[in-house]
Protein backbone atom coordinates (compact mmCIF):
# COMPACT_ATOMS: atom_id res chain seq x y z
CA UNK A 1 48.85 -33.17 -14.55
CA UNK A 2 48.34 -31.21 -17.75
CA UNK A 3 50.10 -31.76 -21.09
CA UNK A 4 51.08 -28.22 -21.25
CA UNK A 5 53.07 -28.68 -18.27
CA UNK A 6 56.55 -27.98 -19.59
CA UNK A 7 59.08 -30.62 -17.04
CA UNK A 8 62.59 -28.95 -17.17
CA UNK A 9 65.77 -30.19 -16.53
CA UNK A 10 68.73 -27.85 -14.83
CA UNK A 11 72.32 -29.60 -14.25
CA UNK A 12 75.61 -28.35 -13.31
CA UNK A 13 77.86 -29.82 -15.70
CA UNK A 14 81.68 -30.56 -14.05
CA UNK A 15 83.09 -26.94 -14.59
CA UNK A 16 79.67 -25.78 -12.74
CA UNK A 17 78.56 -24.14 -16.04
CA UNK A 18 74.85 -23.83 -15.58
CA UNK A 19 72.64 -25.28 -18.67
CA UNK A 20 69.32 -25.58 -19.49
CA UNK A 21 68.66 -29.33 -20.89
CA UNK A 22 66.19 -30.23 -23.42
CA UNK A 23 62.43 -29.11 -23.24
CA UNK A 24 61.07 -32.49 -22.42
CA UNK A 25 57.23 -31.40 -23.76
CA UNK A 26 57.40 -33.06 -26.63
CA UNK A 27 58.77 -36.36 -25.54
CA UNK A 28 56.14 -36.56 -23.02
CA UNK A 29 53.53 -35.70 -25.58
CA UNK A 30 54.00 -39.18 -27.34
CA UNK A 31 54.51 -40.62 -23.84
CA UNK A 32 57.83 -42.01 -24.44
CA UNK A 33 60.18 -42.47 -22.17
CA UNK A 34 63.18 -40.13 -21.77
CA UNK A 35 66.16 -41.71 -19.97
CA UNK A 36 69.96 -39.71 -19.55
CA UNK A 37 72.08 -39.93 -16.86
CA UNK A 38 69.78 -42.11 -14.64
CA UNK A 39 66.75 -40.00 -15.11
CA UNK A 40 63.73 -41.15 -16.69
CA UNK A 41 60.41 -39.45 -17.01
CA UNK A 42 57.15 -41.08 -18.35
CA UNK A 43 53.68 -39.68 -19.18
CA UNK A 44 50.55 -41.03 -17.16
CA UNK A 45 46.92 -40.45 -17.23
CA UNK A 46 46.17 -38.05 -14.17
CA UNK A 47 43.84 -40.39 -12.46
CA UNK A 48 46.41 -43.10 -12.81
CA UNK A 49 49.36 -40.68 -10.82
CA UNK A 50 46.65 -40.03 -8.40
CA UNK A 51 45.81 -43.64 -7.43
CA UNK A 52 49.73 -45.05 -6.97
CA UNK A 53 50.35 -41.46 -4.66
CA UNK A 54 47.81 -42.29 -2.83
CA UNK A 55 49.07 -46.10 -2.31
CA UNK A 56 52.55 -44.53 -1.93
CA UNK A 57 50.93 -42.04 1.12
CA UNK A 58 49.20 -45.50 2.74
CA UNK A 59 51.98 -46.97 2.23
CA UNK A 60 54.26 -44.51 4.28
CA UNK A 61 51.46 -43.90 6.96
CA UNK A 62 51.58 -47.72 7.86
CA UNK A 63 55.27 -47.98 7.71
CA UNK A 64 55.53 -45.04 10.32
CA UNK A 65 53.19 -47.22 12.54
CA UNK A 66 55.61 -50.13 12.77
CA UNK A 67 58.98 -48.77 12.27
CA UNK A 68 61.46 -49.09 15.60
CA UNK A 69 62.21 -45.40 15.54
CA UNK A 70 59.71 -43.41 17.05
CA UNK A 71 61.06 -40.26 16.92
CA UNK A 72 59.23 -39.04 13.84
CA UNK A 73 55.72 -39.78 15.13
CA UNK A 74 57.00 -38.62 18.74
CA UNK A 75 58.19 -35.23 16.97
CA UNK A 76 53.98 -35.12 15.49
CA UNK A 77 53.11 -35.75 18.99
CA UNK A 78 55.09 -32.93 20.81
CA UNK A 79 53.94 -30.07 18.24
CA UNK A 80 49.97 -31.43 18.67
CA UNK A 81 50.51 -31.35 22.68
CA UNK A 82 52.47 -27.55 22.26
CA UNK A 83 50.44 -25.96 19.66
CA UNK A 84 46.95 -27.87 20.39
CA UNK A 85 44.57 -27.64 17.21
CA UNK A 86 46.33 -24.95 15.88
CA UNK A 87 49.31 -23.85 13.11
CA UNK A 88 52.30 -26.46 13.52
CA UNK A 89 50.27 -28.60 15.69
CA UNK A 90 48.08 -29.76 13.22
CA UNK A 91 48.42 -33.36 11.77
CA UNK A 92 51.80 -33.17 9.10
CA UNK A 93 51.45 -36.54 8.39
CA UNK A 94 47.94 -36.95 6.55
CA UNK A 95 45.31 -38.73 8.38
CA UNK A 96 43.96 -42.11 6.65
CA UNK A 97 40.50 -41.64 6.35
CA UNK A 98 41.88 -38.70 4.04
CA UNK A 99 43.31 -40.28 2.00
CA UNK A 100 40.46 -40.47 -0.33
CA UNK A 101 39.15 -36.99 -0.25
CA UNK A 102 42.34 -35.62 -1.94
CA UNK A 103 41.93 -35.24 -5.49
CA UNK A 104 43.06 -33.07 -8.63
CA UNK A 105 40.51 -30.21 -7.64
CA UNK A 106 42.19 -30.08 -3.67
CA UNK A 107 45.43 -30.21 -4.70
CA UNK A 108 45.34 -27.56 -7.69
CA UNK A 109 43.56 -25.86 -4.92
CA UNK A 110 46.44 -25.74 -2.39
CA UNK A 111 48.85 -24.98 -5.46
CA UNK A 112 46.70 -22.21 -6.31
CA UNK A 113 47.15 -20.51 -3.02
CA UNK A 114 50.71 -21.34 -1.77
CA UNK A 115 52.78 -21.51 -4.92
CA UNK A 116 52.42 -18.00 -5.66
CA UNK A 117 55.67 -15.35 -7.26
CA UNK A 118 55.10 -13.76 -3.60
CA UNK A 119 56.39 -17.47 -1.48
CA UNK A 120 59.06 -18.31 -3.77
CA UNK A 121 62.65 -17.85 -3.95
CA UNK A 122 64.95 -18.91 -6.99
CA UNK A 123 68.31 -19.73 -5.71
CA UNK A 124 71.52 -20.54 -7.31
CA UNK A 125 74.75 -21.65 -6.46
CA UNK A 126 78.09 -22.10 -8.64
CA UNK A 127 76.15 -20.37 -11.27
CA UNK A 128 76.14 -16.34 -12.54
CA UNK A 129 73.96 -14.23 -11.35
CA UNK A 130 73.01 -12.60 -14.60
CA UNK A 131 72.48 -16.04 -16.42
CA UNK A 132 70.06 -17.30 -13.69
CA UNK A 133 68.36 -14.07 -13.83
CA UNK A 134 68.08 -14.45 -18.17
CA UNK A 135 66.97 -18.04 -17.55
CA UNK A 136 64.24 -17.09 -14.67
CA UNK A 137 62.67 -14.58 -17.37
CA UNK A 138 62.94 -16.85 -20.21
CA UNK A 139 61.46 -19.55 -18.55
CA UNK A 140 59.43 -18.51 -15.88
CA UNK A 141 57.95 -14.57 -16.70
CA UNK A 142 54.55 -15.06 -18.42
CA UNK A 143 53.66 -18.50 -17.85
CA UNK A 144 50.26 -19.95 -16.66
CA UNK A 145 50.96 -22.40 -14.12
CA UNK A 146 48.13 -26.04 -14.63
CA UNK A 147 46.21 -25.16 -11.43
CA UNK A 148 45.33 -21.61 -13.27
CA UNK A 149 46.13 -18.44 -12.67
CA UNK A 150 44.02 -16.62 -10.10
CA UNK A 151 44.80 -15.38 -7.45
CA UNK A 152 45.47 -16.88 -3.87
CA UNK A 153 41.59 -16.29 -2.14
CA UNK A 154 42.54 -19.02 0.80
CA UNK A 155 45.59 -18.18 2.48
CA UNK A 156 46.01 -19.75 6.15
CA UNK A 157 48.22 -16.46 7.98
CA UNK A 158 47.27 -17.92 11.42
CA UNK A 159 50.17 -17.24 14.08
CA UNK A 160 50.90 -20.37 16.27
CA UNK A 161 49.38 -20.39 19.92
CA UNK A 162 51.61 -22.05 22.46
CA UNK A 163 48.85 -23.75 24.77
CA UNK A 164 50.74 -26.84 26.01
CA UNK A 165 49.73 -29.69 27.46
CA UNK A 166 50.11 -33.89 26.90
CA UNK A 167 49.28 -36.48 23.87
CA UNK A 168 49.56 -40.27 24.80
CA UNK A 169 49.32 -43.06 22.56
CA UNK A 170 49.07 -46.43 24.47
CA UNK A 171 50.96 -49.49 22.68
CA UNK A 172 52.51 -52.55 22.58
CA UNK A 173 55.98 -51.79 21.74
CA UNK A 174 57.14 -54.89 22.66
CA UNK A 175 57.56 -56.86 18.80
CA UNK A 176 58.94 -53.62 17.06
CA UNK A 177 62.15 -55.86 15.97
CA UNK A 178 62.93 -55.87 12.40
CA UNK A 179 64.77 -59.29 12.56
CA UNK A 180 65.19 -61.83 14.64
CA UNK A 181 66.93 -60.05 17.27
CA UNK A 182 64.24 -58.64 19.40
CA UNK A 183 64.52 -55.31 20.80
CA UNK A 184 64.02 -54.32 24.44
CA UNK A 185 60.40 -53.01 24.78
CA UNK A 186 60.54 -49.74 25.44
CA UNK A 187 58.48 -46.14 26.51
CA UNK A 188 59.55 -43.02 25.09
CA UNK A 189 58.82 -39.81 26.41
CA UNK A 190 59.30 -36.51 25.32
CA UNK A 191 58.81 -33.29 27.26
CA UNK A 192 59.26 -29.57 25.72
CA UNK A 193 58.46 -26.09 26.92
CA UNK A 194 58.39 -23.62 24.31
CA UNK A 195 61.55 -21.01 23.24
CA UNK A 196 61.38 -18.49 20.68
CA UNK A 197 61.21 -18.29 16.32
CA UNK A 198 64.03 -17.93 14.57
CA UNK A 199 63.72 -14.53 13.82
CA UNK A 200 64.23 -13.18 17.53
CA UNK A 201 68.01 -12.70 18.81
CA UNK A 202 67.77 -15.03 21.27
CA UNK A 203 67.42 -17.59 18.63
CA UNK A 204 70.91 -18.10 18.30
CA UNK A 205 71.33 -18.24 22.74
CA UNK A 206 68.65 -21.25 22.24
CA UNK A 207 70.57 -22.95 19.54
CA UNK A 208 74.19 -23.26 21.83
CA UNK A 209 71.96 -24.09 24.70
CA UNK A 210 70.30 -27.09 22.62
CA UNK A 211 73.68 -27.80 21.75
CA UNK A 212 75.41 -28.18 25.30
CA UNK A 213 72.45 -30.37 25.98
CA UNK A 214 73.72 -32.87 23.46
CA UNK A 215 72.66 -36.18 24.05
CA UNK A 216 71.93 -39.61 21.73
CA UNK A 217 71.42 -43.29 22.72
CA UNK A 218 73.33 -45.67 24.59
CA UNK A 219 74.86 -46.99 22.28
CA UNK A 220 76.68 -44.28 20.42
CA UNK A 221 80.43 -44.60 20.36
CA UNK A 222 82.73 -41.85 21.28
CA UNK A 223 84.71 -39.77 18.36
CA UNK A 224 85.11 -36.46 17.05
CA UNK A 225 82.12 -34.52 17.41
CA UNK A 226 79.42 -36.96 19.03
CA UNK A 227 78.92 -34.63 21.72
CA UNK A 228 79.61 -37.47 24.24
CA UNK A 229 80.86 -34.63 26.90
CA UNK A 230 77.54 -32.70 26.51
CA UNK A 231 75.10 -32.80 29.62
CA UNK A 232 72.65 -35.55 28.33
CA UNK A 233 75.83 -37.61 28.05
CA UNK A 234 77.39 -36.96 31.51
CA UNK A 235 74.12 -36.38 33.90
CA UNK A 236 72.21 -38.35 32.15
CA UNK A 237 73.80 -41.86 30.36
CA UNK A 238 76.76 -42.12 31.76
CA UNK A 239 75.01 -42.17 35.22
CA UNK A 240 72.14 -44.39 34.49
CA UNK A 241 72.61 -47.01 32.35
CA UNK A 242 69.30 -48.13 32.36
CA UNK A 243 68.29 -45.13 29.90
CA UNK A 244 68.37 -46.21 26.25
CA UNK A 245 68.23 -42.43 24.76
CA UNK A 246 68.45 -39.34 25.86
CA UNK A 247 68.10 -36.35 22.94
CA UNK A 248 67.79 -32.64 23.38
CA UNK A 249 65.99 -30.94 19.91
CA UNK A 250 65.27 -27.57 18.95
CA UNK A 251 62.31 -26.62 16.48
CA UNK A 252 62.12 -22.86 15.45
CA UNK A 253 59.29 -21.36 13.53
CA UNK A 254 58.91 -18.10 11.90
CA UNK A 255 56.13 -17.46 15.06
CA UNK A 256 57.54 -19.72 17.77
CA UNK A 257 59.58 -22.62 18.62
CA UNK A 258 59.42 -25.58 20.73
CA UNK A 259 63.12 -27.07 22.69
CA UNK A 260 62.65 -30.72 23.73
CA UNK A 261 64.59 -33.54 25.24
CA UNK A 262 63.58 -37.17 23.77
CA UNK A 263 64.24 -40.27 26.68
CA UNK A 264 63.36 -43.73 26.32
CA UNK A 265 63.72 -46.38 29.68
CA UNK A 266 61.62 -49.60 30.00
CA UNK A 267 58.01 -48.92 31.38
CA UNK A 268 58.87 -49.81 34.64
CA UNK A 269 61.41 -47.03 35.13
CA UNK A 270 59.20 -43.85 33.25
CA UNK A 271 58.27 -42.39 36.32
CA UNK A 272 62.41 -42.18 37.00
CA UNK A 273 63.40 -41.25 33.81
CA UNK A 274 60.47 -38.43 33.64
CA UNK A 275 61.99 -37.11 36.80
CA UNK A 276 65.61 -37.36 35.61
CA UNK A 277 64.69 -35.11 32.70
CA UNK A 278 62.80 -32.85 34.41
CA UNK A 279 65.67 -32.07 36.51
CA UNK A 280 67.94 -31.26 33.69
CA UNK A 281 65.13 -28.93 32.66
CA UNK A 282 65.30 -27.20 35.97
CA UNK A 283 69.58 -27.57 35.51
CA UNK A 284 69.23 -25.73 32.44
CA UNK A 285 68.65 -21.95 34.49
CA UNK A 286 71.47 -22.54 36.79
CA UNK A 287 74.86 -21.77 36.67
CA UNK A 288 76.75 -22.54 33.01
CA UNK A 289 80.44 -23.49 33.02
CA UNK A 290 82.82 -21.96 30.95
CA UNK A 291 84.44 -25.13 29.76
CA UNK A 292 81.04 -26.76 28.69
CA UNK A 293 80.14 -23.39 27.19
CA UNK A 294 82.80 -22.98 25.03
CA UNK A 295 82.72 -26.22 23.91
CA UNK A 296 79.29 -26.12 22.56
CA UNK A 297 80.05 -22.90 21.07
CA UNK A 298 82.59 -24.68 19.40
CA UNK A 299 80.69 -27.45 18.44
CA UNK A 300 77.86 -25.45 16.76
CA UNK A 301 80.28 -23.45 15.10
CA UNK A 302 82.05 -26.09 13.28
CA UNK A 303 79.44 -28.22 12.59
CA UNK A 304 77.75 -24.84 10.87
CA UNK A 305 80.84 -24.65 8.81
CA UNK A 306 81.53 -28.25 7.91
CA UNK A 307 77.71 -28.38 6.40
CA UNK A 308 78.30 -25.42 4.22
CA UNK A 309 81.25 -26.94 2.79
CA UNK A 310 78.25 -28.98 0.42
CA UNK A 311 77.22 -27.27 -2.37
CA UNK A 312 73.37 -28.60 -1.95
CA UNK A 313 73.51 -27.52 1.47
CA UNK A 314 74.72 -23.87 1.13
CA UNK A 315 71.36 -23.85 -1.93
CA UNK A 316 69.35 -24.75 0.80
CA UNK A 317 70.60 -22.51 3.43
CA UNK A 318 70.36 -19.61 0.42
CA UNK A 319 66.70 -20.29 -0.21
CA UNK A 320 65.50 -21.26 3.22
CA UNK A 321 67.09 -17.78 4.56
CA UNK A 322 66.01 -15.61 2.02
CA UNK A 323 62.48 -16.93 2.13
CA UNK A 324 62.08 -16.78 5.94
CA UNK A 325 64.04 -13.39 6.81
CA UNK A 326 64.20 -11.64 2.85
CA UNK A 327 68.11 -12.06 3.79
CA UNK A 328 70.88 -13.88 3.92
CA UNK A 329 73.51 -13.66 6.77
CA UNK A 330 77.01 -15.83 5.91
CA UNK A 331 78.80 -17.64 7.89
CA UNK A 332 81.16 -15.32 9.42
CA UNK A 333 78.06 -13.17 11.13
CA UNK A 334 76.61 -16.82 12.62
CA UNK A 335 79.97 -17.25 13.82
CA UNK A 336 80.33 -13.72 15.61
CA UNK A 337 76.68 -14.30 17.09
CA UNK A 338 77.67 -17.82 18.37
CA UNK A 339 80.91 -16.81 20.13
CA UNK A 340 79.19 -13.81 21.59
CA UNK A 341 76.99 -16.21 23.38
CA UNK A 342 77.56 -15.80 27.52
CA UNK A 343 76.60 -17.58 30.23
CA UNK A 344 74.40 -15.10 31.17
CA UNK A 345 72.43 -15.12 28.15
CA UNK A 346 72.21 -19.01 28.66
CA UNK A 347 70.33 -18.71 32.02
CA UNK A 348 68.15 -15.72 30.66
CA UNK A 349 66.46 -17.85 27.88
CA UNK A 350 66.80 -21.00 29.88
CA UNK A 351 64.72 -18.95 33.06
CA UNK A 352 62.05 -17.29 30.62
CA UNK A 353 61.36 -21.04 28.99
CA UNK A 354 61.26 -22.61 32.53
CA UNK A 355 58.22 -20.32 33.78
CA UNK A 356 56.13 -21.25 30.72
CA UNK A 357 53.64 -24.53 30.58
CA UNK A 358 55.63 -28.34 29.45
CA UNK A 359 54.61 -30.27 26.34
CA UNK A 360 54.75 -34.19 27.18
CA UNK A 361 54.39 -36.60 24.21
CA UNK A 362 54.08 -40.36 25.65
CA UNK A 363 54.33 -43.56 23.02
CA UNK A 364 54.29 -47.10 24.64
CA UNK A 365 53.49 -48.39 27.79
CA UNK A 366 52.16 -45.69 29.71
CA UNK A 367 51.00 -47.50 33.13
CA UNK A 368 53.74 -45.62 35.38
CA UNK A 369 53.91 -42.16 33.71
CA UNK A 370 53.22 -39.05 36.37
CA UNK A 371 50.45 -37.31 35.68
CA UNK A 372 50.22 -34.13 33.33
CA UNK A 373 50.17 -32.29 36.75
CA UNK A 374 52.76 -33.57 38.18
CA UNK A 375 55.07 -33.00 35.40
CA UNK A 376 54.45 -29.74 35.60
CA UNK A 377 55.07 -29.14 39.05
CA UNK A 378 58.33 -30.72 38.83
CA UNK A 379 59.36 -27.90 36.13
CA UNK A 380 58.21 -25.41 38.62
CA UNK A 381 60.13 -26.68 41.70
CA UNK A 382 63.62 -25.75 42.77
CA UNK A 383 64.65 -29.11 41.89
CA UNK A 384 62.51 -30.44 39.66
CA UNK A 385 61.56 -33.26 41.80
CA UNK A 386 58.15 -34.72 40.97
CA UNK A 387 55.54 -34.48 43.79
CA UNK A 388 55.45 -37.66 46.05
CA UNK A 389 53.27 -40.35 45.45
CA UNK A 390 51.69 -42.97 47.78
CA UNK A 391 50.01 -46.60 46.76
CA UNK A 392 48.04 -48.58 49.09
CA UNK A 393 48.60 -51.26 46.91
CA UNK A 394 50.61 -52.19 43.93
């Protein structure tokens, strides 16, 4: 990057008095090293920066390939099956072959657009208001920013398209051990059908709904707040002990959102597993019981609360709010909109998600997974059976 760049420090000392540290500009311009507290910041030549990110980005792009836990590159795979060449279902982790083509002119580019006054929020917490507003115009008012300071001329303001539909990836998951304990070779499949953005009420119906879903692996252990009593415990692992994982997830957009269960079986039992999940799908629009309800209510509310109790959390949830809805509702209000959840509302957004088309993601062996069509059908049906099937031979 530039010399002018000016690299800040901010730190809450112990009684959460907020300073400004020194203006490390001119120790970088002798590139020295400046160490305090852990930190340490050193001056490179630009082309130099660029060449170890990009090992850094190879790096990461292989270790995703032949890490045990597939549940980041399954996640990739779900949004590209939901949202098909479009918004959040374009590649988030960067292709290899591109590697290469980023350079300083794409990425002052994309800073150039996106990190405009307009997309940013300056949040605070344990600090005054009127000091973070004095430090904001002292520091920030006036400046011109390395990548320049035109305006934003490429701005993507595309609105994601649910189209559904399936992404496979065929491989051998059968030496994904870390050590010398080899792990049972498995096929994950994850199947989705889309819900509704975060900034539509029944956003927060969606949320206790992912939460009485519940779920994990096999091999969780019971305690305080595990969920083992949710439905993808009791229907689901409890019953079949053949399933490794079984996951419910929620992902809400500003546009849209996606609600998913993860399962994982060995290849041999996919086509079982698929149809096991399918019928909890189909489970999801029927009748809710109070008990379970109220527990998931629960559930969501205090783990809401017990997160906010971090101070790095409750910045996030400040800036992340504030940016997405220009607001900020606390706790309390979540709370009132969780417990004023009713069964009702639980088999109104579960109904409206089951008439719309799946998502299936598929990572392993894939020789016994139903068809697309079939998968489909099975989230249509009463109850959620997949179609029968008839080999001549096997």
């Amino acid at each position: 990057m530039k010399q002018s760049i000016t690299v800040e420090l901010l730190t809450f000392w112990k009684n959460w008095h907020f300073r400004l540290l020194l203006d490390l500009a001119t120790k970088m311009k002798f590139c020295s090293p400046w160490k305090s507290t852990g930190a340490s910041v050193t001056a490179r030549r630009p082309d130099e920066e660029l060449e170890m990110t990009r090992m850094a980005v190879q790096f990461e792009l292989e270790d995703l390939n032949m890490r045990p836990d597939p549940e980041p590159l399954l996640t990739e795979m779900i949004h590209e099956a939901a949202y098909r060449e479009n918004t959040v279902g374009l590649h988030r982790f960067c292709p290899p072959e591109n590697i290469a083509k980023i350079d300083r002119a794409a990425l002052h580019a994309y800073l150039r657009n996106y990190y405009t006054p307009d997309r940013m929020v300056l949040a605070g917490v344990g600090v005054e208001h009127e000091r973070l507003v004095e430090c904001a115009r002292r520091h920030l008012l006036g400046l011109c920013p390395a990548w320049g300071s035109k305006g934003a001329v490429d701005v993507d303001r595309s609105v994601a398209q649910y189209t559904g539909g399936i992404v496979k990836l065929e491989r051998d998951m059968s030496n994904a051990s870390l050590g010398p304990t080899p792990i049972p070779e498995l096929t994950h499949v994850m199947v989705g059908l889309e819900s509704c953005s975060f900034l539509e009420e029944d956003f927060i119906p969606f949320a206790v709904l992912n939460m009485m879903m519940g779920g994990g692996g096999s091999f969780s252990a019971g305690g305080p707040g595990k969920g083992m009593f949710t439905r993808l415990y009791l229907n689901v692992l409890n019953r079949h002990h053949w399933m490794y994982n079984a996951t419910s997830y929620h992902h809400s957009y500003e546009d849209t959102g996606l609600l998913c269960i993860h399962a994982s079986a060995d290849p041999r039992q996919v086509r079982e597993m698929v149809e096991i999940i399918t019928k909890e799908f189909i489970l999801m629009g029927g009748a809710v019981d109070r008990v379970e309800l109220e527990r998931a209510k629960t559930q969501l509310s205090s783990m809401l609360m017990m997160n906010l109790e971090s101070r790095p959390v409750i910045f996030e949830d400040v800036g992340r709010q504030v940016l997405a809805t220009r607001s900020r509702k606390l706790p309390h209000e979540l709370c009132a909109l969780i417990n004023n959840v009713t069964s009702e509302d639980i088999k109104r957004v579960a109904s409206k998600m089951l008439r719309g088309k799946p998502a299936v993601a598929a990572l392993g062996d894939l020789s016994d997974l139903p068809t697309y069509e079939h998968i489909q059908a099975a989230l249509s049906s009463r109850d959620g059976r997949l179609p029968r099937t008839y080999r001549l031979f096997r």
